[in-house]
PDB file of N, CA and C in Angstrom:
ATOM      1  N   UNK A   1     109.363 109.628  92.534  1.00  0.00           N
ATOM      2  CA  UNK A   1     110.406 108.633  92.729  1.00  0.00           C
ATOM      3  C   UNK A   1     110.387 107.651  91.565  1.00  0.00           C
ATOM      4  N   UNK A   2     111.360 107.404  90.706  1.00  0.00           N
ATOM      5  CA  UNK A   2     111.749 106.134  89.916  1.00  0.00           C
ATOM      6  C   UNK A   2     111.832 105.016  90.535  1.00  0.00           C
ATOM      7  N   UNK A   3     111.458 104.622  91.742  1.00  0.00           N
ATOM      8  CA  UNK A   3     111.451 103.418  91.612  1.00  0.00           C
ATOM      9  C   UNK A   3     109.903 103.268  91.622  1.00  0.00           C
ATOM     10  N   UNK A   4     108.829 104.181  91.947  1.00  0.00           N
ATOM     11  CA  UNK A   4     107.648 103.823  91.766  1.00  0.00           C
ATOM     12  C   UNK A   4     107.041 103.732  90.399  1.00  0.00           C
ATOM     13  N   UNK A   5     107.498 104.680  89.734  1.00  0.00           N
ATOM     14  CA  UNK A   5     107.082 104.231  88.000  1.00  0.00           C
ATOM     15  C   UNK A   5     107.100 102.968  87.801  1.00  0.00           C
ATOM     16  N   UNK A   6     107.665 102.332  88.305  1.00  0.00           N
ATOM     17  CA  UNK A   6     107.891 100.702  88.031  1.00  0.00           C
ATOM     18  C   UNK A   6     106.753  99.932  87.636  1.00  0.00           C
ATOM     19  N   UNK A   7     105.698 100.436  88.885  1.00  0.00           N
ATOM     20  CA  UNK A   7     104.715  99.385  89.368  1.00  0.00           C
ATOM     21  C   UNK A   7     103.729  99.677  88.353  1.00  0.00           C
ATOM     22  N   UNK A   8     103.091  98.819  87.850  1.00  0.00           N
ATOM     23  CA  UNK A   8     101.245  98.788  87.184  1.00  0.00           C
ATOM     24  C   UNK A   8     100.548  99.498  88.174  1.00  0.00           C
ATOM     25  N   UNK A   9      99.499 100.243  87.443  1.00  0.00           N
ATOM     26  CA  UNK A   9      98.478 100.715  88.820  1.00  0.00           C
ATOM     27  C   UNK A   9      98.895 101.128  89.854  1.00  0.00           C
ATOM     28  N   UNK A  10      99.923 101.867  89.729  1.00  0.00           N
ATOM     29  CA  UNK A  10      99.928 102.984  90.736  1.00  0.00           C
ATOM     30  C   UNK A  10     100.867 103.969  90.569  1.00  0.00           C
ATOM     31  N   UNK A  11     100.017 104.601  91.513  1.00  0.00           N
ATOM     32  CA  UNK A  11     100.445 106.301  91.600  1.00  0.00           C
ATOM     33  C   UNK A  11     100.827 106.804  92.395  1.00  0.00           C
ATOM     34  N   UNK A  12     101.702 107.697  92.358  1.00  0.00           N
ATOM     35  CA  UNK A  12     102.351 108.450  93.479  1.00  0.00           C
ATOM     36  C   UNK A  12     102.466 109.914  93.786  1.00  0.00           C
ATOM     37  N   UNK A  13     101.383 110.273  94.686  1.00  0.00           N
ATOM     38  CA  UNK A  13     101.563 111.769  95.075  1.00  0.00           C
ATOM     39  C   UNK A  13     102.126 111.867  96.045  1.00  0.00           C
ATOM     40  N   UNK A  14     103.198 113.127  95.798  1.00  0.00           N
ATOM     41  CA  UNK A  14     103.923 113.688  96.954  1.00  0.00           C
ATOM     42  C   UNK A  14     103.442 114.755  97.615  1.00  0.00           C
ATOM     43  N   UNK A  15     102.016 114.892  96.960  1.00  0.00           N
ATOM     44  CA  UNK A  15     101.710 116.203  97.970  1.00  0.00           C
ATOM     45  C   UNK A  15     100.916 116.347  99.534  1.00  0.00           C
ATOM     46  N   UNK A  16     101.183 114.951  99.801  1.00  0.00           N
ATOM     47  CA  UNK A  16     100.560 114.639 101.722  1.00  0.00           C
ATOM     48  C   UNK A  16     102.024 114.253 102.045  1.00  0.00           C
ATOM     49  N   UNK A  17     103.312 114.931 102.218  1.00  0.00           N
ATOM     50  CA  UNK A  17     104.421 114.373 102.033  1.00  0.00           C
ATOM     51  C   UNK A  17     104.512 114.638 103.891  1.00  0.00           C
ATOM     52  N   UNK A  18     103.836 115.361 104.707  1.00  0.00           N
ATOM     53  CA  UNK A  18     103.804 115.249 106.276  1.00  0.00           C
ATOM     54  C   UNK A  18     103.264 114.198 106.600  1.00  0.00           C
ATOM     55  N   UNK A  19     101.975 113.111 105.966  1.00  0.00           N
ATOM     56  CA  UNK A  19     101.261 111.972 106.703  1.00  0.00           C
ATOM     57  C   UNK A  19     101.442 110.987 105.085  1.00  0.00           C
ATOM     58  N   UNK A  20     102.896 110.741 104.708  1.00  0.00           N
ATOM     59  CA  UNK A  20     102.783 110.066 103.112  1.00  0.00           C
ATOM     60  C   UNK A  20     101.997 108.845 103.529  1.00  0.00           C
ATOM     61  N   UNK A  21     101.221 108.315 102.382  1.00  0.00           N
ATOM     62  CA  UNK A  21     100.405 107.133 102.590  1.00  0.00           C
ATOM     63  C   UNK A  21      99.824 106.096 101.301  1.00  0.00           C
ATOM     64  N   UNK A  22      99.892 104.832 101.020  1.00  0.00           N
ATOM     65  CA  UNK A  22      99.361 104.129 100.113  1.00  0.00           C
ATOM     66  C   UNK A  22      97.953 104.111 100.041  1.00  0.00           C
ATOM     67  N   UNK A  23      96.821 104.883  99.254  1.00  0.00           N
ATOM     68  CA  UNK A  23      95.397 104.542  99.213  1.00  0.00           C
ATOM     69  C   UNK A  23      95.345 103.451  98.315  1.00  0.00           C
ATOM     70  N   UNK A  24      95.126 102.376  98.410  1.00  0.00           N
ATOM     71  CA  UNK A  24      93.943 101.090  97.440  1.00  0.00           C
ATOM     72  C   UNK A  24      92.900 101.465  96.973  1.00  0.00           C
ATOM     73  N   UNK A  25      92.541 101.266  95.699  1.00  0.00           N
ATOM     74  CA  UNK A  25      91.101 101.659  95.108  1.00  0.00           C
ATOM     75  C   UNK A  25      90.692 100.316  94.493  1.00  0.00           C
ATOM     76  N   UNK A  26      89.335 100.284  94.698  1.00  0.00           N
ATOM     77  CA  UNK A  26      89.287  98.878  93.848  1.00  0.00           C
ATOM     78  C   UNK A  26      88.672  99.246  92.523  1.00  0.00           C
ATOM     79  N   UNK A  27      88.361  98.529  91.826  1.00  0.00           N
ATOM     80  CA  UNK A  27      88.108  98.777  90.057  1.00  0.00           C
ATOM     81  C   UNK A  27      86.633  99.617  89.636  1.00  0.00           C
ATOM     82  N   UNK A  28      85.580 100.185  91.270  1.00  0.00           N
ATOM     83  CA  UNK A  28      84.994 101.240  91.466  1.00  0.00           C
ATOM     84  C   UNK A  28      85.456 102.341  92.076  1.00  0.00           C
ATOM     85  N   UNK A  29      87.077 102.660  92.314  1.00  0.00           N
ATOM     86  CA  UNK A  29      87.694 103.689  92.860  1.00  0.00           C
ATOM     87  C   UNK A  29      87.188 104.288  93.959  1.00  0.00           C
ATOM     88  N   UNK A  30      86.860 102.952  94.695  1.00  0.00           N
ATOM     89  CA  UNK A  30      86.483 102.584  96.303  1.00  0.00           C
ATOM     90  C   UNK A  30      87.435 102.699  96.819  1.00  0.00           C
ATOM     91  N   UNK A  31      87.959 103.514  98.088  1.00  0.00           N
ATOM     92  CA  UNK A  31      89.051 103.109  98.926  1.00  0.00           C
ATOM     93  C   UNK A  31      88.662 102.003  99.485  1.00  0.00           C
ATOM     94  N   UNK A  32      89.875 100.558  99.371  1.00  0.00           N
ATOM     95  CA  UNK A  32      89.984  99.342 100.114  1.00  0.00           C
ATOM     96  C   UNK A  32      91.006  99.259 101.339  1.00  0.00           C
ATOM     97  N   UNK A  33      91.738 100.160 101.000  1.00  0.00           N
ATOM     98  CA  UNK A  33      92.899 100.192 102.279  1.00  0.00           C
ATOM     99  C   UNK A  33      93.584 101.172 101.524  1.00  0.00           C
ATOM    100  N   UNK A  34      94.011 102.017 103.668  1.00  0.00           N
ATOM    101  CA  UNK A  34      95.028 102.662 103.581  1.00  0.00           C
ATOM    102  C   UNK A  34      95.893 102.331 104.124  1.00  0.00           C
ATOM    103  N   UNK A  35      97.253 103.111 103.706  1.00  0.00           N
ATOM    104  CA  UNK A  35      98.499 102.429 104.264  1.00  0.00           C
ATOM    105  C   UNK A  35      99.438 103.483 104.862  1.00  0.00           C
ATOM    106  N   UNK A  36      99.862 103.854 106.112  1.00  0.00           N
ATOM    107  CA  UNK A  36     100.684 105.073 106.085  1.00  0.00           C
ATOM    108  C   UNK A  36     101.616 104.527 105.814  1.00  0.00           C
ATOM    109  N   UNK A  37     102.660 105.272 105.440  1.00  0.00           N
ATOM    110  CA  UNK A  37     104.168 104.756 105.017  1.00  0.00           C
ATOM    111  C   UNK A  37     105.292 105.924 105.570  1.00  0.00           C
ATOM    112  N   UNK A  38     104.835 106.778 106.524  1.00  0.00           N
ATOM    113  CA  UNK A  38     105.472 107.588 107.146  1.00  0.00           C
ATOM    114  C   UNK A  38     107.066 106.909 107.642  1.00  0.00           C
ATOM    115  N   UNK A  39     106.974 105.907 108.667  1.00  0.00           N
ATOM    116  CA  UNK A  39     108.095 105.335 109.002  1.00  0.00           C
ATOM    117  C   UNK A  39     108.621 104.349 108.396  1.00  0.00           C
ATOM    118  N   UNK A  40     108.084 103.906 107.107  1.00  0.00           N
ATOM    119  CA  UNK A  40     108.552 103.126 106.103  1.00  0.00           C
ATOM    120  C   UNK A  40     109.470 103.698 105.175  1.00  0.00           C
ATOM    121  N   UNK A  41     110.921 102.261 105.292  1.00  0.00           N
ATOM    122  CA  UNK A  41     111.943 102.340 104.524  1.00  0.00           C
ATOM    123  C   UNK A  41     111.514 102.539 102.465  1.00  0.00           C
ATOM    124  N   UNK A  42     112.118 103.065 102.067  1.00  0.00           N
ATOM    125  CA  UNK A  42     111.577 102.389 100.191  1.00  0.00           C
ATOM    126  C   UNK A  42     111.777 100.756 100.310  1.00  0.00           C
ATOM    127  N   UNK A  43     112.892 100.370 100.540  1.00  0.00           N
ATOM    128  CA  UNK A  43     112.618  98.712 100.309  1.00  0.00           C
ATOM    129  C   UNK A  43     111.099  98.071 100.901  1.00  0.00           C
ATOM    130  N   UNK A  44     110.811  98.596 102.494  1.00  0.00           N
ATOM    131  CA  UNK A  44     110.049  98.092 103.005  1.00  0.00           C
ATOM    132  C   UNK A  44     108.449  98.637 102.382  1.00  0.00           C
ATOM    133  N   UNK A  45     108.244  99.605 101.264  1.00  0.00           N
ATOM    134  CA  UNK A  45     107.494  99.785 100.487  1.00  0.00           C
ATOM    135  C   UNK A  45     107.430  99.093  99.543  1.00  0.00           C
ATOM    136  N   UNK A  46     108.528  99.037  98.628  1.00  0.00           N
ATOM    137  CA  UNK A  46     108.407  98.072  97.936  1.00  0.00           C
ATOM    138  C   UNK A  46     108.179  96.324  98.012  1.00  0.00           C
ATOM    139  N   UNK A  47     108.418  96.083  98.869  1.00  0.00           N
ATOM    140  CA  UNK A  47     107.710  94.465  99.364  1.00  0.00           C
ATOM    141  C   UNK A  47     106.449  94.601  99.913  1.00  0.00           C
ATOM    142  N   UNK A  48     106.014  95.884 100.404  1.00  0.00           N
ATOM    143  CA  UNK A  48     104.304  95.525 100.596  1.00  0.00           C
ATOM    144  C   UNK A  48     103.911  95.802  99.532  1.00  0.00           C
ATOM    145  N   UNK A  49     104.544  96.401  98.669  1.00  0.00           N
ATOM    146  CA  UNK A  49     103.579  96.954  96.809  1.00  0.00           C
ATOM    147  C   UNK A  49     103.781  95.195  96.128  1.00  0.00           C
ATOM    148  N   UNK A  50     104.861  94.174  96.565  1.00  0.00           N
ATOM    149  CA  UNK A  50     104.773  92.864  95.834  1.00  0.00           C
ATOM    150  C   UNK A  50     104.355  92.065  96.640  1.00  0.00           C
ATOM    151  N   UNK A  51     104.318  92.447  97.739  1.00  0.00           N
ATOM    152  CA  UNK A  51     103.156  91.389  98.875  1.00  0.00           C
ATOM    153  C   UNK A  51     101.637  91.376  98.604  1.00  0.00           C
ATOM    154  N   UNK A  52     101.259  92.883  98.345  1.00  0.00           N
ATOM    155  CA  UNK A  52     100.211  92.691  97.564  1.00  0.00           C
ATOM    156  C   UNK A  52      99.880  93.029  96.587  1.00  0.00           C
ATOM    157  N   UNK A  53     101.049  92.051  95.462  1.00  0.00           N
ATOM    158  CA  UNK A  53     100.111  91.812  94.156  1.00  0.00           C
ATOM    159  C   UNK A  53     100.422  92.679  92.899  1.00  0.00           C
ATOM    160  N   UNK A  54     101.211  94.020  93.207  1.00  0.00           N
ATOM    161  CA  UNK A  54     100.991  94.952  92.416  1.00  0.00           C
ATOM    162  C   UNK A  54     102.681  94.059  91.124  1.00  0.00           C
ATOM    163  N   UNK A  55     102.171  94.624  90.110  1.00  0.00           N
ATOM    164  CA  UNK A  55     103.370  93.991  89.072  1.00  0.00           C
ATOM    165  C   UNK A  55     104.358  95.290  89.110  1.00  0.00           C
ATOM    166  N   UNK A  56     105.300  94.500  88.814  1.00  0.00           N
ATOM    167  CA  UNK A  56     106.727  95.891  88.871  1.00  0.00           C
ATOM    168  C   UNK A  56     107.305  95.193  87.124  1.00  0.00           C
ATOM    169  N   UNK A  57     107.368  96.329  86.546  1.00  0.00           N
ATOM    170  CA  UNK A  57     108.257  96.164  85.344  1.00  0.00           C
ATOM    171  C   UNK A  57     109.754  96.215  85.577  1.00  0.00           C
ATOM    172  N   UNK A  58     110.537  95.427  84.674  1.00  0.00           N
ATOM    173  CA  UNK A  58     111.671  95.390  84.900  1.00  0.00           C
ATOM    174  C   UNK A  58     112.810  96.940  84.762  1.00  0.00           C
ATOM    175  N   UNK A  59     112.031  97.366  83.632  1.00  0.00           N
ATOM    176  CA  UNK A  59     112.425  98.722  83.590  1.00  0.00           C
ATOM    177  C   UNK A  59     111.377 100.102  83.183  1.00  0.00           C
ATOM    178  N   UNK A  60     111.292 101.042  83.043  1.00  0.00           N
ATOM    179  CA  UNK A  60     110.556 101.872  82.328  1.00  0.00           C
ATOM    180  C   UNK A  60     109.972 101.908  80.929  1.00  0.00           C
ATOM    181  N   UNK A  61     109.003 101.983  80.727  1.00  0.00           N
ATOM    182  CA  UNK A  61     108.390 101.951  78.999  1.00  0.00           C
ATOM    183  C   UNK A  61     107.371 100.272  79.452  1.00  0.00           C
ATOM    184  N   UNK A  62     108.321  99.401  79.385  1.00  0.00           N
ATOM    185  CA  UNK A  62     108.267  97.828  79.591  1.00  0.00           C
ATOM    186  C   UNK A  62     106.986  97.438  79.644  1.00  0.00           C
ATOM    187  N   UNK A  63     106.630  96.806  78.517  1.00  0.00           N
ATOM    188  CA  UNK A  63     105.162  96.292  78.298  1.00  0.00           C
ATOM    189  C   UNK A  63     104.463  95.559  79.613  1.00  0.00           C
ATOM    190  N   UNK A  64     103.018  95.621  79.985  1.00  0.00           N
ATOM    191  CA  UNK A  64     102.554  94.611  80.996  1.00  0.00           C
ATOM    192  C   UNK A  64     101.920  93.675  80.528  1.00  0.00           C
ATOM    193  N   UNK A  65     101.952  92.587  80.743  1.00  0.00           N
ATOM    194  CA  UNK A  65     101.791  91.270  80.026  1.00  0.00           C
ATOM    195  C   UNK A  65     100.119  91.473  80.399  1.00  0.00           C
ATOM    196  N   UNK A  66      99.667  91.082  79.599  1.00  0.00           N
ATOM    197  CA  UNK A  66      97.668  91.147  79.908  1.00  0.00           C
ATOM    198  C   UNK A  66      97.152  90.494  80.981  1.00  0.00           C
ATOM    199  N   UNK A  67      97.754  89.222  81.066  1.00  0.00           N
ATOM    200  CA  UNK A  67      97.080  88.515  82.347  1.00  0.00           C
ATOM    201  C   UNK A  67      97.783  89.756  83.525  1.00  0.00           C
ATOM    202  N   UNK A  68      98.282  90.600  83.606  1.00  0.00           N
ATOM    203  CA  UNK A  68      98.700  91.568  84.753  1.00  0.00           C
ATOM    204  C   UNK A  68      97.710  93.048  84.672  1.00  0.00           C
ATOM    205  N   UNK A  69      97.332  93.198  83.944  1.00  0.00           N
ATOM    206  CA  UNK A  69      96.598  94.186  83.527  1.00  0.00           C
ATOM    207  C   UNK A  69      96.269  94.825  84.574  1.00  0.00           C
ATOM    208  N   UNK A  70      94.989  93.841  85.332  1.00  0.00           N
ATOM    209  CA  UNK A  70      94.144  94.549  86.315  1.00  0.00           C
ATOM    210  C   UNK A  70      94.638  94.091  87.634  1.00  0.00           C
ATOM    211  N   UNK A  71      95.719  93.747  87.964  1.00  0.00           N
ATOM    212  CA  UNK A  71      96.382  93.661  88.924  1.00  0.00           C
ATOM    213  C   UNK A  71      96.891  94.840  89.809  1.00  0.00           C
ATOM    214  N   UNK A  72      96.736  94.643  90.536  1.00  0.00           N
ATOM    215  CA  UNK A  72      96.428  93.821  91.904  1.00  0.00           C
ATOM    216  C   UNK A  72      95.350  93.668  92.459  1.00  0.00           C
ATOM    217  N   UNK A  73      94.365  93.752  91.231  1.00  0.00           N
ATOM    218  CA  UNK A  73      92.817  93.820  91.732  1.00  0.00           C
ATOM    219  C   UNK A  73      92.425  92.542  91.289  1.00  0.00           C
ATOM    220  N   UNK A  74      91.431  91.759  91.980  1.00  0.00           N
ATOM    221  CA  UNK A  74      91.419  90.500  91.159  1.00  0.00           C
ATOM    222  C   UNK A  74      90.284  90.349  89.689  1.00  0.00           C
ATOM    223  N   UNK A  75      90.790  89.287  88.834  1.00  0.00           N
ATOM    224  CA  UNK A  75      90.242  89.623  87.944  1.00  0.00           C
ATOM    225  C   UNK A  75      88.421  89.575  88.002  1.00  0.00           C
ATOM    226  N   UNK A  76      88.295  90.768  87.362  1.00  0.00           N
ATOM    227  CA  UNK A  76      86.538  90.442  87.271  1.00  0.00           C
ATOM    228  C   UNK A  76      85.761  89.384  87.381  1.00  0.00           C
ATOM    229  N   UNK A  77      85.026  89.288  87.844  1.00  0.00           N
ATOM    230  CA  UNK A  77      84.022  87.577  87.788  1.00  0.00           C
ATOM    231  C   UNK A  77      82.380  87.945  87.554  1.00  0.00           C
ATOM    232  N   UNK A  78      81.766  87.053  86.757  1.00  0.00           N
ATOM    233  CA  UNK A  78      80.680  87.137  86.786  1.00  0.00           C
ATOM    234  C   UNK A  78      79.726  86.889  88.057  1.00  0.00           C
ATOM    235  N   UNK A  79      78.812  88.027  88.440  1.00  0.00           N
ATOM    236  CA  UNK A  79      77.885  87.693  89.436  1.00  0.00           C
ATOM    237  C   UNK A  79      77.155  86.541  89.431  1.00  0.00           C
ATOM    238  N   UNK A  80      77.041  85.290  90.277  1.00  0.00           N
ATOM    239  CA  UNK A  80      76.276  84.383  90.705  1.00  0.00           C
ATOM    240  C   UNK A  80      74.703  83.975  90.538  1.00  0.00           C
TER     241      UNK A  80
END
């Protein structure tokens, strides 16, 4: 789907297309959450992909500004 190219950091397989679903990985490619999206509209996908966090380019190619980089993950921090 073109409208998912949009987003930074993420990907879209169509091949669980009977149980489709959003996996979260965090920046150890940990699953953090799953999401089914079976009875989900595209709009109503796309506002949980900007509810949490993920950047959408305005169009295709479209540079990501650096402070977006590692988004929607938060940025790294030094351990305590």
């Amino acid at each position: 789907m073109e409208r998912w190219a949009l987003y930074h950091n993420l990907e879209y397989d169509s091949s669980e297309e009977k149980n489709p679903r959003l996996i979260l990985y965090n920046d150890k490619d940990e699953v953090v959450k799953t999401v089914p999206v079976k009875k989900m509209k595209a709009d109503e996908i796309s506002s949980l992909l900007d509810s949490l966090g993920f950047y959408k380019r305005s169009q295709k190619g479209e540079e990501v500004p650096e402070e977006f980089q590692h988004f929607p993950l938060p940025a790294p921090r030094d351990e305590l």
